[in-house]
Structures are given as C-alpha cells and as structure tokens.
Protein backbone atom coordinates (compact mmCIF):
# COMPACT_ATOMS: atom_id res chain seq x y z
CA UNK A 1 0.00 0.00 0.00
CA UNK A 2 1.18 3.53 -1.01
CA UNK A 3 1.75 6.13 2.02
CA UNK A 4 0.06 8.88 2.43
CA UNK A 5 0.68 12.58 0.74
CA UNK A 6 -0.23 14.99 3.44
CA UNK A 7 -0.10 18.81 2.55
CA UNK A 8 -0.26 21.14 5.81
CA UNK A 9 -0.07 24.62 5.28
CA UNK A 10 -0.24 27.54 7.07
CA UNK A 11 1.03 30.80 8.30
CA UNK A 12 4.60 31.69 9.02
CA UNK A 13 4.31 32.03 13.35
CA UNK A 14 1.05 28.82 12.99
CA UNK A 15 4.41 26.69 14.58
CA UNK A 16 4.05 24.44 11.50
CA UNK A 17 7.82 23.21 12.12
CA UNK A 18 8.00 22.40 15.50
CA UNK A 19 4.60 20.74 15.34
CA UNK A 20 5.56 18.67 12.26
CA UNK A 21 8.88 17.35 13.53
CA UNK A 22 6.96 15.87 16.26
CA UNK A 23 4.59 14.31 14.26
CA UNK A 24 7.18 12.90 12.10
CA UNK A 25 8.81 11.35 14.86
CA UNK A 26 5.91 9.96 15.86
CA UNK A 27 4.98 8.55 12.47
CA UNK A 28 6.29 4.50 11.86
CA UNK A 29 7.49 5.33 8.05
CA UNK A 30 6.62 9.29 7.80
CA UNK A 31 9.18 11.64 5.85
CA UNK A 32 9.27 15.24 5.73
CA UNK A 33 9.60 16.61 2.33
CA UNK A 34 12.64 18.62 2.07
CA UNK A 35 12.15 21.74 -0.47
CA UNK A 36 14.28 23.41 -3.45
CA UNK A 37 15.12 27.28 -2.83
CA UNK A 38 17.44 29.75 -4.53
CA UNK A 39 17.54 31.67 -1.65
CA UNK A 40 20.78 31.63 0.31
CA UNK A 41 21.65 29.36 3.77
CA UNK A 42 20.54 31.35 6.71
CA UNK A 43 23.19 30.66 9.44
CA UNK A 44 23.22 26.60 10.85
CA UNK A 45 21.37 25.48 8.18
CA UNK A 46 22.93 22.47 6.12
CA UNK A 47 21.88 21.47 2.56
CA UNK A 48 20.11 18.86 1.88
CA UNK A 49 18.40 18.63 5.52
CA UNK A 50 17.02 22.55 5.90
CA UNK A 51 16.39 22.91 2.13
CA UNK A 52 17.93 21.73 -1.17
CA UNK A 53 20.36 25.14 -2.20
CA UNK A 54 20.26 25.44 -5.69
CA UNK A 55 21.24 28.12 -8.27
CA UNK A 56 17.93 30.26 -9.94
CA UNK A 57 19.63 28.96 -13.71
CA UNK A 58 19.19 25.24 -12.14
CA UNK A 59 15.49 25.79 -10.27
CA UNK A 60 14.26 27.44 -13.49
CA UNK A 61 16.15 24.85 -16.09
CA UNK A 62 14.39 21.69 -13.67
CA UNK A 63 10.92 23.59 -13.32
CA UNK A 64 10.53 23.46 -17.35
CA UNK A 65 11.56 19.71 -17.30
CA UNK A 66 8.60 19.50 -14.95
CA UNK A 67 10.60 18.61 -12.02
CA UNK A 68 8.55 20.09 -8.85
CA UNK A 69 5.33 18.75 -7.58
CA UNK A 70 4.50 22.13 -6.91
CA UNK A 71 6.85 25.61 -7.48
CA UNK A 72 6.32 29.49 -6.59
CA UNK A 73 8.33 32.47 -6.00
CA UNK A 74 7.52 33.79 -2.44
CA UNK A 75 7.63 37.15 -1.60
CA UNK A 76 8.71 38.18 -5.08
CA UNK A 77 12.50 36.85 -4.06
CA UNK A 78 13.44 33.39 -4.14
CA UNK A 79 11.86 30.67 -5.63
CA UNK A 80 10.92 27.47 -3.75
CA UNK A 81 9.61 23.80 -4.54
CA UNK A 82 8.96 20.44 -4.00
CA UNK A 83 10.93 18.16 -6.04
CA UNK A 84 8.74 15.44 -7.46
CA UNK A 85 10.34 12.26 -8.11
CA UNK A 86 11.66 12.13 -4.80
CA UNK A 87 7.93 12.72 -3.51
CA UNK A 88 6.91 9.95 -5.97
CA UNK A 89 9.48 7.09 -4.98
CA UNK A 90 9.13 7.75 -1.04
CA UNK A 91 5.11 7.36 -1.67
CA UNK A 92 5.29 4.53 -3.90
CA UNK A 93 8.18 2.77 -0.86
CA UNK A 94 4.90 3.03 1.62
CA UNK A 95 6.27 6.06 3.39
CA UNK A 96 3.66 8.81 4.65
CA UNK A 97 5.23 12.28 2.88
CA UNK A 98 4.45 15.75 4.82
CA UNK A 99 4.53 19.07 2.62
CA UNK A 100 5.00 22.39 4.58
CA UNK A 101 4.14 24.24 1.80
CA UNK A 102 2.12 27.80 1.19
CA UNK A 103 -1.50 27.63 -0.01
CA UNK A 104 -0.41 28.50 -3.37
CA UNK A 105 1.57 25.67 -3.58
CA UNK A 106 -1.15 23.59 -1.76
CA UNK A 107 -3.16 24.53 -4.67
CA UNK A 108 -1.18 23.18 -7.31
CA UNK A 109 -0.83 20.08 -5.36
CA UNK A 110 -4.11 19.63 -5.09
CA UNK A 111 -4.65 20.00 -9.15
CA UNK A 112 -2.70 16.92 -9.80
CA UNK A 113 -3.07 15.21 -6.64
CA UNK A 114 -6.49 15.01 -5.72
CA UNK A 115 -6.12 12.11 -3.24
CA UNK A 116 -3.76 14.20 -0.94
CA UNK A 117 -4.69 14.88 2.59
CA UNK A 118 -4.89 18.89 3.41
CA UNK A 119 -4.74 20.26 6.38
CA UNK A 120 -4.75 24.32 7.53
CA UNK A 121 -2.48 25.08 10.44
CA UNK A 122 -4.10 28.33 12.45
CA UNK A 123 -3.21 29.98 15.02
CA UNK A 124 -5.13 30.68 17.68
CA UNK A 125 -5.58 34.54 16.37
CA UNK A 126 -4.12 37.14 14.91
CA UNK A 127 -2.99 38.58 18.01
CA UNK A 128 -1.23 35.32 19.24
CA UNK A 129 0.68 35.57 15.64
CA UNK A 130 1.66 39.10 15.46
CA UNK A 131 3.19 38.05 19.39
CA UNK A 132 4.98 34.54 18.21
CA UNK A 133 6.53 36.97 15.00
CA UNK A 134 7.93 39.66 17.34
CA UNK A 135 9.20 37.59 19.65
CA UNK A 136 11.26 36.03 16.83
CA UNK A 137 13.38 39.31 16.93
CA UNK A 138 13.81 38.45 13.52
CA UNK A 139 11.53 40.64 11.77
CA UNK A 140 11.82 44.42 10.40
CA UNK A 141 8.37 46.79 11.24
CA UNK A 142 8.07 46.70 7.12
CA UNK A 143 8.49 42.81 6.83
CA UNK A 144 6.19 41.70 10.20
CA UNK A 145 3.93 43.99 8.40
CA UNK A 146 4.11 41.92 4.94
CA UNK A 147 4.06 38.29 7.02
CA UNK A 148 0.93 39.47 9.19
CA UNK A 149 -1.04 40.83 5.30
CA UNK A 150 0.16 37.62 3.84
CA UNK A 151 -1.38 35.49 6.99
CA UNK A 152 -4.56 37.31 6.89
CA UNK A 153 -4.89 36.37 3.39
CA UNK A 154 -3.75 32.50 3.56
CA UNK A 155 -6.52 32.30 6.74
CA UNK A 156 -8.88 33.65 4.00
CA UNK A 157 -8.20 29.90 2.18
CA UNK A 158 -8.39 28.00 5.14
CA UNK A 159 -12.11 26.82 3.99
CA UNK A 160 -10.37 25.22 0.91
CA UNK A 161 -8.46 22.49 2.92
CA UNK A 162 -10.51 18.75 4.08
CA UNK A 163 -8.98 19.39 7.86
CA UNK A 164 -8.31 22.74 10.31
CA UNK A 165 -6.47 22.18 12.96
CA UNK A 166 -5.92 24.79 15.69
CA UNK A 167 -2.23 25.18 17.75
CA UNK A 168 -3.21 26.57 20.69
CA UNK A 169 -0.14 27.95 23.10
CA UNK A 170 1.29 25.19 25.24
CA UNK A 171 -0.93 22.47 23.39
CA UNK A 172 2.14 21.24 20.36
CA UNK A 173 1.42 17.60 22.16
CA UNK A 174 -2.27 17.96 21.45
CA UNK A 175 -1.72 19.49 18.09
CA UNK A 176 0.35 16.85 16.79
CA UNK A 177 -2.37 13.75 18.53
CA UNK A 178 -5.14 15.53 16.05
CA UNK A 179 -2.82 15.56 13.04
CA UNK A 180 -1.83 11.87 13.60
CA UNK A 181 -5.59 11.07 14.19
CA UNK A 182 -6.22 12.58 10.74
CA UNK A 183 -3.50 10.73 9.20
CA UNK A 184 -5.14 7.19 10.81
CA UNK A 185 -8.75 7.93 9.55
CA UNK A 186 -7.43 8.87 6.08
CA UNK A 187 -5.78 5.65 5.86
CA UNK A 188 -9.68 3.66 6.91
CA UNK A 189 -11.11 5.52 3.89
CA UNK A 190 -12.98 2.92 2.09
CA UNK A 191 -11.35 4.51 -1.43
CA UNK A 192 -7.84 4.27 -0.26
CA UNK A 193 -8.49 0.50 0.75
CA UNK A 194 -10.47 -1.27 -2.26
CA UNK A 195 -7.54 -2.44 -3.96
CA UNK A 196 -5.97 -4.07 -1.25
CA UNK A 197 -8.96 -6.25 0.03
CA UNK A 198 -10.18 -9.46 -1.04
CA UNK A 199 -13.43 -9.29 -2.89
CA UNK A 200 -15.50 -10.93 -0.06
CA UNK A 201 -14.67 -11.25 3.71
C-alpha cells in the first residue's frame, strides 16, 4: 500500500515546524519533504536537511523539465519547490510524505493530486501571531507587516483544505495527537483501501 501525501499549510508564526517534527517522529514510516530554494543558507542550516540550495539557472532549467510537484516564487524573491520524483518514490516505498508548503503551492498540489490529505495550520488569532513573529526578533516593522497581510490572506483559504487544525499555546502535544488522528482515519477511507482487500470477507 502507497503512504500517504499529506499537505499542511499555514502561516509563518502557525508553529508548522516544530509541530511537524513531532509528528514525524511519531509517524512508523513518515518523511518530511525537504524543499528546493534559490535563496541563500541562513546561518546553521545544512543542505540537503534545511532545504535543497540550488542556483535560480538550475530551479528554473528543472521547473521546465517539470521537475517540482509544486513551485512558486515567495515574496517576489526566491523561488521554492517540491521536487517530485523524490515525492513519488518515497510514496510509492509506503512512506507517509508531509509538505510544509504555502497555499499557493497547496493549490497546485491539489490540481494533480487530488487524493492528498490537506490540512490548515491556524493559530489561535491574529494577536497570538503578530506576538509569536515579534518575539522572533527576527523581523523588520516593514516585513512583520508583509508576514501578518500575507497570513490574513492565507486564513482567508483555510475553507479550501478537508482538515483545520488549531495550535493553541502550550498544546504542540495535542496538536500533533489531532494531526496523527487525521492521518489514521485517512488511511480507513474505504477509497484508499479497495484495492488491497479481497473481494469478499
């Protein structure tokens, strides 16, 4: 049986990595997706593990071979995607694969996956965002400003996923129990199942 392609989006602050580590960890064959960008290494991060670094020439020259499961330039600077063969093989090896990707992205997915799980990560409101993003200490006024627009629009799409799940403050443990929960009652769908049962029980 083929694993599971899980899409969870949501916005930057939602605590989408710390929540999805843990639910990796927790998973018997899960696999976190690791992305393409042309942006540069922030500081600690290692290639290959944070993201996959690669020149614009060689993002752009694999995107027209058709390459990425899903592609987009974010905030009108780098460019960032989900290589798809590695997607494909992981899947077709039984492993469950989680996307952290944006709702455009989720989108695209979507279009040529329709049998992909989606799930919205919110926070608990705007409020509790705008705090989690300034206690980063790693935002300008001008670019908190662009993350909190770009949240208010992404919460706008949350209606377009199958699942919303909620991360409350203090409540990652509880968080990542719902996501795994999803994960178990996708894999009872009847759909999902047909092919692997005998014809009469």
């Amino acid at each position: 049986m083929s694993g599971l392609l899980v899409v969870v989006s949501g916005p930057s602050g939602a605590g989408k990595s710390t929540v999805l580590k843990a639910l990796i960890d927790s998973l018997p064959r899960g696999k976190f997706s690791v992305s393409m960008t042309t942006r540069a290494p922030r500081a600690g991060e290692i290639n290959g593990q944070a993201y996959h670094f690669v020149t614009e020439s060689q993002f752009v020259e694999m995107r027209e071979a058709g390459g990425f499961l899903e592609c987009a330039r974010v905030f009108e600077s780098a460019w960032y995607g989900t290589p798809k063969n590695h997607v494909l093989d992981d899947l077709s090896a039984g492993f469950d694969i989680i996307l952290d990707i944006d709702v455009q992205g989720a989108l695209q997915v979507r279009h040529s996956h329709p049998d992909a799980v989606f799930v919205f990560l919110a926070p608990p409101s705007m409020e509790e965002l705008r705090r989690r993003l300034e206690n980063r200490h790693t935002e300008t006024p001008a670019s908190l400003a662009r993350r909190l627009e770009t949240a208010a629009q992404e919460m706008e799409r949350r209606g377009e996923y199958q699942y919303l799940v909620v991360n409350a403050n203090d409540r990652a443990e509880e968080t990542v129990d719902k996501l795994r929960a999803i994960l178990v009652a996708e894999k009872c769908r009847t759909s999902r199942l047909e092919c692997c049962l005998p014809m009469s029980l």
